[in-house]
C-alpha atoms as a PDB file:
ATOM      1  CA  UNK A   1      35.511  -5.690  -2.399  1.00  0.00           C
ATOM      2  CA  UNK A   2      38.162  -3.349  -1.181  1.00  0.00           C
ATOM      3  CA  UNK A   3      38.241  -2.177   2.729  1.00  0.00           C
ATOM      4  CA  UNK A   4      36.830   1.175   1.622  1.00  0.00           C
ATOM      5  CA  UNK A   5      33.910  -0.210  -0.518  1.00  0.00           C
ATOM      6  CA  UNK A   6      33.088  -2.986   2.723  1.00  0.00           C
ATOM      7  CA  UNK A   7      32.964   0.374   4.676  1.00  0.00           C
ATOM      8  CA  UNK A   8      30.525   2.023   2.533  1.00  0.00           C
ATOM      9  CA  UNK A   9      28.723  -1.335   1.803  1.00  0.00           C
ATOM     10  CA  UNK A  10      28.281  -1.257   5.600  1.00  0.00           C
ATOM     11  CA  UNK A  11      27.080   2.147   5.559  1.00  0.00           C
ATOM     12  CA  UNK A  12      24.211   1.395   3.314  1.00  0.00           C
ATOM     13  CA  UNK A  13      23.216  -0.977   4.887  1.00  0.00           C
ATOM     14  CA  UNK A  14      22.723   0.783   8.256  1.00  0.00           C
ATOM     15  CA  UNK A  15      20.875   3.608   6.697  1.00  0.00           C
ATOM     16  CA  UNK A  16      18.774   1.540   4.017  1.00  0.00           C
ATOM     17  CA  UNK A  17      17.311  -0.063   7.628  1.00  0.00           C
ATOM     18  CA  UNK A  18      16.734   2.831   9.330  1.00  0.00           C
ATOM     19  CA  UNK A  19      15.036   3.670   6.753  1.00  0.00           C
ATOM     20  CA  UNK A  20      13.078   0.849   6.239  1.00  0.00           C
ATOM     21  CA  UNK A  21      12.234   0.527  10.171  1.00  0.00           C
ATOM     22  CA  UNK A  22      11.026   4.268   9.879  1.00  0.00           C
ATOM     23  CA  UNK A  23       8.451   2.797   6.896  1.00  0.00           C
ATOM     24  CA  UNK A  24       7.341   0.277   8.756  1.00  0.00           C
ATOM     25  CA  UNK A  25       6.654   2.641  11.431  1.00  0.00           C
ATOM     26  CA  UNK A  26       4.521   4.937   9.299  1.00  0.00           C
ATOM     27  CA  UNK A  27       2.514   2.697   7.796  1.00  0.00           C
ATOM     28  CA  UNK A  28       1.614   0.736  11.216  1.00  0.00           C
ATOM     29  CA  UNK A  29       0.209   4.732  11.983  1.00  0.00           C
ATOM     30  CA  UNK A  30      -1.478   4.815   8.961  1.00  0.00           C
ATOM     31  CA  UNK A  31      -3.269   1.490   9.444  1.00  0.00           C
ATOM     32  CA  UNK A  32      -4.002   2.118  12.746  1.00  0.00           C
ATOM     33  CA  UNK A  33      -5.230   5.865  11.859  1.00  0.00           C
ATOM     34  CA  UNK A  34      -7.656   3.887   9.277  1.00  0.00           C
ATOM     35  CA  UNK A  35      -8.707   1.392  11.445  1.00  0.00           C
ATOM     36  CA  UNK A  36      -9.547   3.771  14.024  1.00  0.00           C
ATOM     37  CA  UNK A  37     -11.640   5.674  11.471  1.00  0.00           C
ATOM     38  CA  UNK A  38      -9.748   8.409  11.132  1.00  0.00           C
ATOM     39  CA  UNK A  39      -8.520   9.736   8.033  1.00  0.00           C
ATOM     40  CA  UNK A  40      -4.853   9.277   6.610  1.00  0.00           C
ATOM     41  CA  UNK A  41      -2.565  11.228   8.811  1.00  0.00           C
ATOM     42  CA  UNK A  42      -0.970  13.207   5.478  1.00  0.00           C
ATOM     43  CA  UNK A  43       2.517  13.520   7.599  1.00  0.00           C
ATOM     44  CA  UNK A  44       2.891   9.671   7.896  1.00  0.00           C
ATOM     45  CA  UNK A  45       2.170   9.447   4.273  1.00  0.00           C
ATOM     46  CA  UNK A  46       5.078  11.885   3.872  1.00  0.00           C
ATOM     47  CA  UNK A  47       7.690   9.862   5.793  1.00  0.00           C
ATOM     48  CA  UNK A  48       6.772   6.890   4.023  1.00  0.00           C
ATOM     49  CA  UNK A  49       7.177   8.353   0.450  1.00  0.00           C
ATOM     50  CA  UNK A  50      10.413   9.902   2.034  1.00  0.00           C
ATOM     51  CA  UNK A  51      11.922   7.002   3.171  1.00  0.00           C
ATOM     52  CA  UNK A  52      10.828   5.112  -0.020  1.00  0.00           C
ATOM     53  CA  UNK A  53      12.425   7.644  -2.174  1.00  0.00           C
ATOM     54  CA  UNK A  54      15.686   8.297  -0.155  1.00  0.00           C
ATOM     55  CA  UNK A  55      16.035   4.111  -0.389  1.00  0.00           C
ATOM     56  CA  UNK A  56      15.175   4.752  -4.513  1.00  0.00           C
ATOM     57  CA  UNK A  57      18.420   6.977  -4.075  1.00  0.00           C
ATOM     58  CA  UNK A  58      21.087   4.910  -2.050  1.00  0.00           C
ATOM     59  CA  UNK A  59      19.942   1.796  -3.579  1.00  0.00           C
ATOM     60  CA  UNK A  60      20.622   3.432  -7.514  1.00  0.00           C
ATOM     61  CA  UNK A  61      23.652   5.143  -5.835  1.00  0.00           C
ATOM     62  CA  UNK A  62      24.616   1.475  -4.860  1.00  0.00           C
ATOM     63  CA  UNK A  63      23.924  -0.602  -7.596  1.00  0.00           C
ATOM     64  CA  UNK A  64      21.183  -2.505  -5.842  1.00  0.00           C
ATOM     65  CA  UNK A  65      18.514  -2.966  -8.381  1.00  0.00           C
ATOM     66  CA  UNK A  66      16.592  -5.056  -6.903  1.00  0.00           C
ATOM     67  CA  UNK A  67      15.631  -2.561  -4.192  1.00  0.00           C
ATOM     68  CA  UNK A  68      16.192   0.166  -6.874  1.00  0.00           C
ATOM     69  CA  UNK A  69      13.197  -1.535  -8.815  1.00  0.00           C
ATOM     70  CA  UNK A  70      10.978  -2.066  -5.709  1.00  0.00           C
ATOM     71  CA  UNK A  71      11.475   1.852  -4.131  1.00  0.00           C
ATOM     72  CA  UNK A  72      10.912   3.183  -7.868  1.00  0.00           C
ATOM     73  CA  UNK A  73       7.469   1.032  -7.917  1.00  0.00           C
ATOM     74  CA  UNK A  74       6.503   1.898  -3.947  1.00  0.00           C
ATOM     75  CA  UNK A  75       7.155   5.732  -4.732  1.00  0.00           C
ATOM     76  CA  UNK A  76       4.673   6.228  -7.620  1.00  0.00           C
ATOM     77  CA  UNK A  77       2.097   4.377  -5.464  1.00  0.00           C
ATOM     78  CA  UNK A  78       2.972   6.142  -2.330  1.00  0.00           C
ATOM     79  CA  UNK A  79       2.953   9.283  -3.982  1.00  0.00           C
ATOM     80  CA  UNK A  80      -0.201   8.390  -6.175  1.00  0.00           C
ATOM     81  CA  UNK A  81      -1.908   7.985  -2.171  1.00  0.00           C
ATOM     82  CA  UNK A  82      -0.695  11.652  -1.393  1.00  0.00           C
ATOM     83  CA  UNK A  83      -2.432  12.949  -4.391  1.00  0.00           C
ATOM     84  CA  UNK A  84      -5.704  10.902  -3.699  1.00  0.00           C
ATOM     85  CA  UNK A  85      -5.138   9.178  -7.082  1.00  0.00           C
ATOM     86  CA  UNK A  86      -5.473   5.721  -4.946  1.00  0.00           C
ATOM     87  CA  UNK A  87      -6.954   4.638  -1.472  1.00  0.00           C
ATOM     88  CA  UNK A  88      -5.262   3.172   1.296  1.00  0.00           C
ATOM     89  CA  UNK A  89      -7.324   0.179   0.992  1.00  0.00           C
ATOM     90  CA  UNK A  90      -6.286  -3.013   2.762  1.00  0.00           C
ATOM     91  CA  UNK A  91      -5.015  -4.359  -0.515  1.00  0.00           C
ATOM     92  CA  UNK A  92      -2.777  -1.200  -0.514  1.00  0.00           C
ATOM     93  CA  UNK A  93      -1.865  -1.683   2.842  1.00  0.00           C
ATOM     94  CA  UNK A  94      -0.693  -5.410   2.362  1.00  0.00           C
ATOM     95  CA  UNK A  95       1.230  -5.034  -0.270  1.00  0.00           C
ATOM     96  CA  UNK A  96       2.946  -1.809   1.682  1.00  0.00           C
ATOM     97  CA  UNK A  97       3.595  -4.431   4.684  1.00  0.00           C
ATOM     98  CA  UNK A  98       4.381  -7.205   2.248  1.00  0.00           C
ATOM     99  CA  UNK A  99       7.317  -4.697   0.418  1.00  0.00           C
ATOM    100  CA  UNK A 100       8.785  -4.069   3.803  1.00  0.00           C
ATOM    101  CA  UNK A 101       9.375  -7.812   4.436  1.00  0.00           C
ATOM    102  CA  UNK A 102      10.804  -7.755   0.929  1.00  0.00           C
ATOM    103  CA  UNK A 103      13.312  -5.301   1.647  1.00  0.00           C
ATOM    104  CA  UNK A 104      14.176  -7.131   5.436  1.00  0.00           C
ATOM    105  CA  UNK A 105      14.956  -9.751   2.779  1.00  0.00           C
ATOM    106  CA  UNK A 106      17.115  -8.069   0.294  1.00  0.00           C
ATOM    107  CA  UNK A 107      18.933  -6.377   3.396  1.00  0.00           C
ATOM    108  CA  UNK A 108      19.621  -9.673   5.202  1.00  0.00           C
ATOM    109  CA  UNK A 109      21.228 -11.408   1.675  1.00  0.00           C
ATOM    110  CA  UNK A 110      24.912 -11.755   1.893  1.00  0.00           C
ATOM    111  CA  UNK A 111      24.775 -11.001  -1.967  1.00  0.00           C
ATOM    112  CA  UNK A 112      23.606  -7.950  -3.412  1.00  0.00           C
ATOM    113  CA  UNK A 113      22.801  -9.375  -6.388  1.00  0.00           C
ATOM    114  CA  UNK A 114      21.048 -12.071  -5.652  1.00  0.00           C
ATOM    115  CA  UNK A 115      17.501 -12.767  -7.137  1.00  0.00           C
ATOM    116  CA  UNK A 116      14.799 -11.344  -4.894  1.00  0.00           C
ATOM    117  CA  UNK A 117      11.286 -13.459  -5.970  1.00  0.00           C
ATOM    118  CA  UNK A 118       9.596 -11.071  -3.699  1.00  0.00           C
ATOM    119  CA  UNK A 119      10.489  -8.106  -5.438  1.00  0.00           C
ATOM    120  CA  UNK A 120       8.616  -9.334  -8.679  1.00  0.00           C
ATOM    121  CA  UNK A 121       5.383 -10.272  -7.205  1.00  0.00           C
ATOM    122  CA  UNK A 122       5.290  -7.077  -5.675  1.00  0.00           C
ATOM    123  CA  UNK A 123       6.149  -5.113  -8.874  1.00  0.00           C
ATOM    124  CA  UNK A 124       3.757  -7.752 -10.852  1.00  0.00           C
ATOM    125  CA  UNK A 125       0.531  -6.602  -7.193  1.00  0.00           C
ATOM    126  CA  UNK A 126       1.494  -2.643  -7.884  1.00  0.00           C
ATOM    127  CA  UNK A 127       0.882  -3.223 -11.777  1.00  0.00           C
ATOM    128  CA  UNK A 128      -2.507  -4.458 -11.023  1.00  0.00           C
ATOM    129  CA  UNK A 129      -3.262  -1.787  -8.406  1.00  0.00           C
ATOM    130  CA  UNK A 130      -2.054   1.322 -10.441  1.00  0.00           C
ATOM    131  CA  UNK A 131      -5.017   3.751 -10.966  1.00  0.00           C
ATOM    132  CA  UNK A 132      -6.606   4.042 -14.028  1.00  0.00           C
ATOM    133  CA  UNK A 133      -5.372   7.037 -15.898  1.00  0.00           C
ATOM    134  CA  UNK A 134      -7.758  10.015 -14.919  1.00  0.00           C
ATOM    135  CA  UNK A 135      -8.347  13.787 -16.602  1.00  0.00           C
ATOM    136  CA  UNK A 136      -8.779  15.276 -12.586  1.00  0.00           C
ATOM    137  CA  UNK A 137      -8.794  18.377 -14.786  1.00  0.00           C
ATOM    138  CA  UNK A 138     -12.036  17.176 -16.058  1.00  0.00           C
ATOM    139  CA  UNK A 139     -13.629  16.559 -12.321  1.00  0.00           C
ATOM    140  CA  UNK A 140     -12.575  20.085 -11.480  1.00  0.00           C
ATOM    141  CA  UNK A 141     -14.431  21.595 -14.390  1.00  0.00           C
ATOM    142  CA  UNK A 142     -17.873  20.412 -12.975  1.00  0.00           C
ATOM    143  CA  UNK A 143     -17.258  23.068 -10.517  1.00  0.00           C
ATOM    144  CA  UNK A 144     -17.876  26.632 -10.381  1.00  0.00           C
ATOM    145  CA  UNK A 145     -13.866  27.328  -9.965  1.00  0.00           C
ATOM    146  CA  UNK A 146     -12.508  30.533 -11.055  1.00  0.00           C
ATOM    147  CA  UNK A 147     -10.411  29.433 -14.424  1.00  0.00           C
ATOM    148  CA  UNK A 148      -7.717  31.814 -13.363  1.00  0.00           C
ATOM    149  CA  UNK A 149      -7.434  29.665 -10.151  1.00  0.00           C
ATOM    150  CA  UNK A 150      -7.227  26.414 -11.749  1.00  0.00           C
ATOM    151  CA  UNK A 151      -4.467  27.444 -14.634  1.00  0.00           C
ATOM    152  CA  UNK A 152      -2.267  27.871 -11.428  1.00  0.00           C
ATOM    153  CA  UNK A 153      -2.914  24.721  -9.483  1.00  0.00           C
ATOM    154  CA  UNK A 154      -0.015  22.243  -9.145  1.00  0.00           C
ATOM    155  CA  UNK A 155      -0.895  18.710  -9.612  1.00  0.00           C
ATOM    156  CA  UNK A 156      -0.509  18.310  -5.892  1.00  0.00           C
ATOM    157  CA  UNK A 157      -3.057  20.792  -4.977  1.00  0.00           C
ATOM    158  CA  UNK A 158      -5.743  19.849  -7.509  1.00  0.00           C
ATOM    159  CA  UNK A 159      -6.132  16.779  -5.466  1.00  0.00           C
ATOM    160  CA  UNK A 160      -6.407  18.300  -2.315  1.00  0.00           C
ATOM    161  CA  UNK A 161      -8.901  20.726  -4.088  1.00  0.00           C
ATOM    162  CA  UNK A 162     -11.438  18.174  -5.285  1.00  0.00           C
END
């Protein structure tokens, strides 16, 4: 690799684990928000998604598929927990945890593309966890709700609405 790329490489790799340090951080304050029997602290659901999906970026911008793969994966679920489509059940929040180790891993290889077995069981858990597919539309019309009101609901407020 030239000077310039071993510069960039560098780069990366300082961000991607900022990144994935601020993750980790958010989802210990969403565990311990649940634990504490509170409810999910939207805002650290927020940063999470946003780390996940600026990683999704620098990894495709890098050619790390691996971690491409993974962040893809993490943001659906991450943004399928924003709009209540799935519970931050401890299963969730295990394989969350588990994915951060998994990207500690891929960060620490001296080879980029090295095989990653962590990444596949983790892409093989979020297969099994992804929500069954759902008409929320459906829910919504068991209500009394002005139809003028729902035609202009984004899918990110329908949620929030039921």
């Amino acid at each position: 690799m030239t000077e310039g790329g071993d510069k960039a490489r560098a780069e990366f790799l300082s961000e991607a684990q900022e990144l994935v340090e601020n993750l980790s951080r958010n989802l210990l304050s969403l565990e311990q928000g649940r634990a504490g029997g509170g409810r999910v602290d939207p805002e650290h659901l927020n940063e999470a998604f946003r780390s996940v999906h600026t990683l999704k970026s620098l990894s495709g911008l890098f050619g790390d598929k691996h971690m491409s793969q993974l962040s893809h994966r993490l943001e659906d679920l991450l943004d399928d927990l924003r709009l209540g489509r799935q519970t931050l059940s401890d299963a969730v929040l295990d394989l969350l945890f588990t994915s951060v180790d998994v990207y500690w891993q891929i960060l620490t290889s001296n080879d980029p593309h090295q095989e990653h077995r962590g990444v596949q069981e983790i892409l093989d858990r979020l297969e099994k966890l992804a929500p069954a597919a759902t008409t929320e539309s459906g829910d919504l019309d068991s209500y009394e709700i002005d139809q003028g009101l729902l035609a202009v609901l984004t899918e990110y407020e329908e949620p929030v609405l039921l």
